[in-house]
N, C-alpha and C. Protein backbone atom coordinates (compact mmCIF):
# COMPACT_ATOMS: atom_id res chain seq x y z
N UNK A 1 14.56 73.26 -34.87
CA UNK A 1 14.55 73.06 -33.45
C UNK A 1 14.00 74.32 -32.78
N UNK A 2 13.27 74.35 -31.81
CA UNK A 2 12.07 75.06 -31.08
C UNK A 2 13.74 75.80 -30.21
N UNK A 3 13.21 76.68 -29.43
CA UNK A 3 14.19 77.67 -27.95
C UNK A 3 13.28 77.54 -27.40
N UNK A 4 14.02 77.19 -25.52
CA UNK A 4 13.39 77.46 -24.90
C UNK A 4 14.00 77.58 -24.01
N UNK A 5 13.33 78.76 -23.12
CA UNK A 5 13.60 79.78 -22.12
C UNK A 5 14.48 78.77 -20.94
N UNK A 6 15.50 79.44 -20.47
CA UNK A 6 16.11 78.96 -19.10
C UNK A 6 15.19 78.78 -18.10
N UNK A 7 14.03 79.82 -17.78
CA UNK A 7 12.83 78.71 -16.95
C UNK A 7 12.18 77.14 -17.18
N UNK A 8 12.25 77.07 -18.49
CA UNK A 8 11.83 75.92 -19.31
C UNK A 8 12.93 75.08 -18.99
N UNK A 9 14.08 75.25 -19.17
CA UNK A 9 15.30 74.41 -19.01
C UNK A 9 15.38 74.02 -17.40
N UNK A 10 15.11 74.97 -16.58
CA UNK A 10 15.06 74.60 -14.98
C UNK A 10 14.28 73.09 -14.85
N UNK A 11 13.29 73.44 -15.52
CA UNK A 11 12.22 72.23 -15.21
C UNK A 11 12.38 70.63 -15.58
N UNK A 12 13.96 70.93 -16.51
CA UNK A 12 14.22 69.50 -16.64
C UNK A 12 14.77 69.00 -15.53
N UNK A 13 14.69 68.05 -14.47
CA UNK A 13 15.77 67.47 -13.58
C UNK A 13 16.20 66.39 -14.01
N UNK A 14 17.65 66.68 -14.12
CA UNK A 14 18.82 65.58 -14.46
C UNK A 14 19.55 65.51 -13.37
N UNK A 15 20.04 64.35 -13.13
CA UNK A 15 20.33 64.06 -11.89
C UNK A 15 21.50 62.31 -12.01
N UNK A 16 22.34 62.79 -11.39
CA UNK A 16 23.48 61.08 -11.28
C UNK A 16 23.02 60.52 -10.18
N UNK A 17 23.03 58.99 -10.38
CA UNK A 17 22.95 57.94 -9.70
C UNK A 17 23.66 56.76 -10.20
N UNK A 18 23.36 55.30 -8.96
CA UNK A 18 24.22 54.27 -9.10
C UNK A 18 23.71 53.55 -9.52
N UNK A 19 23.97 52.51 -10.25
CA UNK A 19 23.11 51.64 -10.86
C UNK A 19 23.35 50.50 -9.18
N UNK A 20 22.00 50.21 -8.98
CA UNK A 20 22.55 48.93 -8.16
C UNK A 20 22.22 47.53 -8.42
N UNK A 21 21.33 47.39 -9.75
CA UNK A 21 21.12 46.07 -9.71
C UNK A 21 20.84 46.33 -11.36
N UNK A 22 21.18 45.49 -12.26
CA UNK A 22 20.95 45.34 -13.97
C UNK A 22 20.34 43.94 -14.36
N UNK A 23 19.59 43.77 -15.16
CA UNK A 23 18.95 42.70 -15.70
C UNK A 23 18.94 42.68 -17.34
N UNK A 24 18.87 41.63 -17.66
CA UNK A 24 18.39 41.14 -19.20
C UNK A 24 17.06 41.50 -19.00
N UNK A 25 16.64 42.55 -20.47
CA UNK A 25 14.95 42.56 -20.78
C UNK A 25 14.41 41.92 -21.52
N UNK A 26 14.39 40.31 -22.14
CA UNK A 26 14.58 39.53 -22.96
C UNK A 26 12.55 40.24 -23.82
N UNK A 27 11.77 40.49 -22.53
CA UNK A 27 10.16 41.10 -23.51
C UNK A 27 9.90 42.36 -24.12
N UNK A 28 11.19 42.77 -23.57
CA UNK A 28 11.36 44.55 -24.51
C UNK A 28 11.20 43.98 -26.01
N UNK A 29 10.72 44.99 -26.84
CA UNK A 29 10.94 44.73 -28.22
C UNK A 29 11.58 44.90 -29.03
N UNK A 30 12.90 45.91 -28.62
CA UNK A 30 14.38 46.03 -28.95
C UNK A 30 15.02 45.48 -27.54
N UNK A 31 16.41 45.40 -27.95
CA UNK A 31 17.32 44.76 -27.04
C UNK A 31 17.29 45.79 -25.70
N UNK A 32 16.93 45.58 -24.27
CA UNK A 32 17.61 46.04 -23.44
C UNK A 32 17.71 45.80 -22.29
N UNK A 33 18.45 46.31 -21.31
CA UNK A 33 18.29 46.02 -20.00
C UNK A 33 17.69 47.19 -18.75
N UNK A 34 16.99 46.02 -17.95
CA UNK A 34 16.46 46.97 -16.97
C UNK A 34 17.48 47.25 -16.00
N UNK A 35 17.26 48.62 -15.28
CA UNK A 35 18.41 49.13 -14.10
C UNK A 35 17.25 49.67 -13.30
N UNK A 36 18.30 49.27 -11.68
CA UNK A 36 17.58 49.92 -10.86
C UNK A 36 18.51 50.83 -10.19
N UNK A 37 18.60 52.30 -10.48
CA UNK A 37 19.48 53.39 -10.29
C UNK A 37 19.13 54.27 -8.58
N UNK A 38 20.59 54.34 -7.80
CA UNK A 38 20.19 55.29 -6.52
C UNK A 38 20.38 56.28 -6.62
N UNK A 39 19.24 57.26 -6.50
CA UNK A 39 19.78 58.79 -6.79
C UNK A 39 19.61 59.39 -5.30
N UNK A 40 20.06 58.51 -4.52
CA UNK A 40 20.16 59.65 -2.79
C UNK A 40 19.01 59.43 -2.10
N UNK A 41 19.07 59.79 -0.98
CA UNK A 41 18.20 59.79 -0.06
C UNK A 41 16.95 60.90 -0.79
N UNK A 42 16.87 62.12 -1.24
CA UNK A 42 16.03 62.54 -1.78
C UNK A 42 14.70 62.11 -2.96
N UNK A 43 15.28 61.28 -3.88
CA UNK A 43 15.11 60.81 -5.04
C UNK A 43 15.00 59.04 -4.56
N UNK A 44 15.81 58.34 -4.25
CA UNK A 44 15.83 57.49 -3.68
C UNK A 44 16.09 56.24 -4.75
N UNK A 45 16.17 55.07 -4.76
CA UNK A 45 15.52 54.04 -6.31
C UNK A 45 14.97 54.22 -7.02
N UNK A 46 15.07 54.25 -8.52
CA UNK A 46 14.41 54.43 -9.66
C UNK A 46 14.66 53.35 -10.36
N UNK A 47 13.64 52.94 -11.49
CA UNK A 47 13.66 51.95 -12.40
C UNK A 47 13.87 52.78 -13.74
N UNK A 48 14.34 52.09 -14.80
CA UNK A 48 14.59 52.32 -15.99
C UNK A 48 15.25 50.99 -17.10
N UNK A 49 14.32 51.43 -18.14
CA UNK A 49 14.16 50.10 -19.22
C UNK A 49 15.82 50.75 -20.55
N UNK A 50 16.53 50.70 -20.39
CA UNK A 50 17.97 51.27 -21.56
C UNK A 50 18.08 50.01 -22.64
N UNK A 51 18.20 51.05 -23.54
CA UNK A 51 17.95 50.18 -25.03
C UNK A 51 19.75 50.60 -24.72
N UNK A 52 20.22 49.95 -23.93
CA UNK A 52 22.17 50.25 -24.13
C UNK A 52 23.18 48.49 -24.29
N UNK A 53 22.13 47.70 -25.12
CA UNK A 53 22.67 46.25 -25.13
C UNK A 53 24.27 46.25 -26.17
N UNK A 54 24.27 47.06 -26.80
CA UNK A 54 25.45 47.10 -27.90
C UNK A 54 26.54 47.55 -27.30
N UNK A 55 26.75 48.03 -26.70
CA UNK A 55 28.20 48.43 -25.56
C UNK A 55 28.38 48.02 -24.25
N UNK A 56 27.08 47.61 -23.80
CA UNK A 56 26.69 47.63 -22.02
C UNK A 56 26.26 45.97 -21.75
N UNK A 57 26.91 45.68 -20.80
CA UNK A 57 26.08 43.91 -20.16
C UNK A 57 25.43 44.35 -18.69
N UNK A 58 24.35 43.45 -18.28
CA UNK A 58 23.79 44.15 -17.28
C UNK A 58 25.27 43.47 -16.03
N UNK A 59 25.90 42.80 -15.99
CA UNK A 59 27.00 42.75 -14.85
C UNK A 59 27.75 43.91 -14.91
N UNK A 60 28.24 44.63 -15.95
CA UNK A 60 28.85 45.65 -16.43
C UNK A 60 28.39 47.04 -15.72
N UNK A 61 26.90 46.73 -16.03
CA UNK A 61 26.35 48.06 -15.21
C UNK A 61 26.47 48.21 -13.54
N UNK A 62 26.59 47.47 -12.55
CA UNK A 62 26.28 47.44 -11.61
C UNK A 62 27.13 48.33 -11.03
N UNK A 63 27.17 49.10 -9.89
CA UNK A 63 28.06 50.01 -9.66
C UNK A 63 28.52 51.57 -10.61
N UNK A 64 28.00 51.49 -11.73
CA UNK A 64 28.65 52.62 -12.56
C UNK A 64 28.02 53.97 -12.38
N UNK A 65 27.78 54.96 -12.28
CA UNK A 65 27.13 55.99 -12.41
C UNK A 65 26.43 56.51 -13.22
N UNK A 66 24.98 56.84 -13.61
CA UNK A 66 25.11 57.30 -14.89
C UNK A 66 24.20 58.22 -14.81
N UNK A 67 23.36 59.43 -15.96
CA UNK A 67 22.94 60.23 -15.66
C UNK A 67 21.65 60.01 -16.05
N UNK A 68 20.29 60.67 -15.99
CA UNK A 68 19.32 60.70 -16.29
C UNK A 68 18.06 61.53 -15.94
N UNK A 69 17.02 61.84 -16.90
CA UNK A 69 15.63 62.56 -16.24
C UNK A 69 15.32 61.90 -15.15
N UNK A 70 14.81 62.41 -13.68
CA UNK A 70 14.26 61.86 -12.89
C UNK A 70 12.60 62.63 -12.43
N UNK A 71 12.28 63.39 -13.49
CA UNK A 71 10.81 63.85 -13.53
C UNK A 71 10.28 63.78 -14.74
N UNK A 72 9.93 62.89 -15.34
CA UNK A 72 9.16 62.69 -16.44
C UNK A 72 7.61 61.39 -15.97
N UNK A 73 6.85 61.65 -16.51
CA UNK A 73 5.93 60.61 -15.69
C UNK A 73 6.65 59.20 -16.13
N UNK A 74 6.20 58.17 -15.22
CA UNK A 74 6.71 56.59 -15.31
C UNK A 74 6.04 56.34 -17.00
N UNK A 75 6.63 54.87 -17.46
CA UNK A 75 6.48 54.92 -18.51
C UNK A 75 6.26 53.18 -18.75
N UNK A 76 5.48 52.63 -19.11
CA UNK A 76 5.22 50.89 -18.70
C UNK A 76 5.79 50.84 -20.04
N UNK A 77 6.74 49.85 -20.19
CA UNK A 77 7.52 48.98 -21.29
C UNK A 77 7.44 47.97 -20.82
N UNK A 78 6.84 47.30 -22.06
CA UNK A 78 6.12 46.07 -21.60
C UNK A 78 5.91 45.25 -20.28
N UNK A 79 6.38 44.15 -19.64
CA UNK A 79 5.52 44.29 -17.93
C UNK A 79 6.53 44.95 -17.24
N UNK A 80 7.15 45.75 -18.03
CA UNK A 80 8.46 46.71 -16.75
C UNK A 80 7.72 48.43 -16.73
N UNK A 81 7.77 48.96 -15.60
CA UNK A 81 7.71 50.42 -15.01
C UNK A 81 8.78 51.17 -15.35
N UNK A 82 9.36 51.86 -16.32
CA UNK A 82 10.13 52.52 -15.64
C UNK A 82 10.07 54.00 -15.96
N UNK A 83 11.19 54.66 -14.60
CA UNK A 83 10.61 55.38 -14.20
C UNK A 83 11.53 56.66 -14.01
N UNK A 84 12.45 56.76 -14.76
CA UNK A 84 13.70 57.83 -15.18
C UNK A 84 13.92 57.29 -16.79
N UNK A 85 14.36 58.66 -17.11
CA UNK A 85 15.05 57.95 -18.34
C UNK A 85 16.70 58.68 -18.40
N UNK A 86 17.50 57.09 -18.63
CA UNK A 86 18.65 56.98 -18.60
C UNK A 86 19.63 58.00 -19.98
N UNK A 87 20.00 59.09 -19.63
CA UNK A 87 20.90 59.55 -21.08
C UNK A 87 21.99 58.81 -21.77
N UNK A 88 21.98 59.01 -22.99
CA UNK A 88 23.16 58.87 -23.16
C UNK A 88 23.08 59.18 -24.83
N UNK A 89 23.91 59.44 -25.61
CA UNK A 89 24.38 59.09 -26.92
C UNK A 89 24.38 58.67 -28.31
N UNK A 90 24.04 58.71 -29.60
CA UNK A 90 24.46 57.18 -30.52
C UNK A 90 25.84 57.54 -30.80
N UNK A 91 26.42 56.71 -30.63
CA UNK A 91 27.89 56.71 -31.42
C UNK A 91 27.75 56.58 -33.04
N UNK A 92 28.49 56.11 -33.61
CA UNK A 92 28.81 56.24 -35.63
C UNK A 92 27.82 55.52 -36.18
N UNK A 93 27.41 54.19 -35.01
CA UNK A 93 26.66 53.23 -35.89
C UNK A 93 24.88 53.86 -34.90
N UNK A 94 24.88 53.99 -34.65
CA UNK A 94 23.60 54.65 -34.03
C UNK A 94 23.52 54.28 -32.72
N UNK A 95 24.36 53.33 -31.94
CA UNK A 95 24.38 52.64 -30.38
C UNK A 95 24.46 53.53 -29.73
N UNK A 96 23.84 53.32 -28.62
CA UNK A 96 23.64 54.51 -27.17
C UNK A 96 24.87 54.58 -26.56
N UNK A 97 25.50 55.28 -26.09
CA UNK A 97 27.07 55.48 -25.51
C UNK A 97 26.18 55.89 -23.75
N UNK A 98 26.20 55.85 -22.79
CA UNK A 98 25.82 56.13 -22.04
C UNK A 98 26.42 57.84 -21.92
N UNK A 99 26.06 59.28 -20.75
CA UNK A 99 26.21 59.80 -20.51
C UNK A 99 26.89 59.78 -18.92
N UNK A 100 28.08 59.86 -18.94
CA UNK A 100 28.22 59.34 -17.21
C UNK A 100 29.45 60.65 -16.88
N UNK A 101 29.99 61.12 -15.34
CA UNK A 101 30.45 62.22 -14.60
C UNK A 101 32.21 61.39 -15.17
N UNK A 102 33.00 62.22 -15.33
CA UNK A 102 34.12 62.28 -15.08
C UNK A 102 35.04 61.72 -14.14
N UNK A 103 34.29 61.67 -12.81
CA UNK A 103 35.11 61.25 -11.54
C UNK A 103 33.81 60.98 -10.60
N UNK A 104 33.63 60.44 -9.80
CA UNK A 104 32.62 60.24 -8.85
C UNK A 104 32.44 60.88 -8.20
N UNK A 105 30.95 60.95 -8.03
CA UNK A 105 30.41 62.46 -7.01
C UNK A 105 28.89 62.02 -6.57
N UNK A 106 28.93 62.49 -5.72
CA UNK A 106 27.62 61.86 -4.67
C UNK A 106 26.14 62.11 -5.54
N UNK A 107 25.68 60.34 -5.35
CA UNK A 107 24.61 60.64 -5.75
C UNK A 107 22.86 61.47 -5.66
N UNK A 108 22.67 61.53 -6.68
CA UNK A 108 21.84 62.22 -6.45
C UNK A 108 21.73 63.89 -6.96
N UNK A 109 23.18 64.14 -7.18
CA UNK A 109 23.25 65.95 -7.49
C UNK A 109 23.00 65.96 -9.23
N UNK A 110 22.54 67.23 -9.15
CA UNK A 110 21.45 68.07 -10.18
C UNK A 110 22.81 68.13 -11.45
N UNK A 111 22.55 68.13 -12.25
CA UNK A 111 23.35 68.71 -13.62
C UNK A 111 23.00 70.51 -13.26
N UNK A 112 23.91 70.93 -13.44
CA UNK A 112 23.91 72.61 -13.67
C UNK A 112 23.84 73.09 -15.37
């Protein structure tokens, strides 16, 4: 594994938001669902394609918080845009565990 400098690390922005709307991606080519996440008046709606079908239903998602890149260029999965990428996890069997805050806190703020 490469180091890299705390300037280098600045340049990642991670950032919490809400999920406000989840879908089945039935044309993805692994299992997943699309989210459309609010990260604040700054950042605003974002799209994102989450391979998180093994723990997560898209009704499940709606409302939850979760964390993610919000500067990486957009990324077309298959006819979906998206346009953060969602963190999170594999647990034992390799499934994505999402990455989400402890207690709720306004969206939109930076990971330190």
């Amino acid at each position: 594994m490469d180091n890299l400098s705390f300037d280098e690390f600045l340049k990642v922005d991670i950032r919490v938001g809400t999920v406000t709307r989840a879908e089945s991606f039935p044309e993805a080519r692994k299992p997943a669902i699309k989210l459309w996440v609010d990260f604040g008046g700054e950042i605003g709606e974002k799209k994102s394609s989450a391979q998180i079908t093994a723990h997560y239903t898209p009704e499940a998602m709606v409302g939850r918080q979760v964390m993610a890149v919000v500067n990486f260029p957009p990324r077309q999965i298959g006819p979906f845009m998206s346009e953060v990428l969602v963190l999170g996890l594999p647990d034992a069997d390799g499934e994505i565990v999402l990455i989400e805050p402890g207690h709720r806190v306004p969206d939109g703020g930076r990971m330190h």
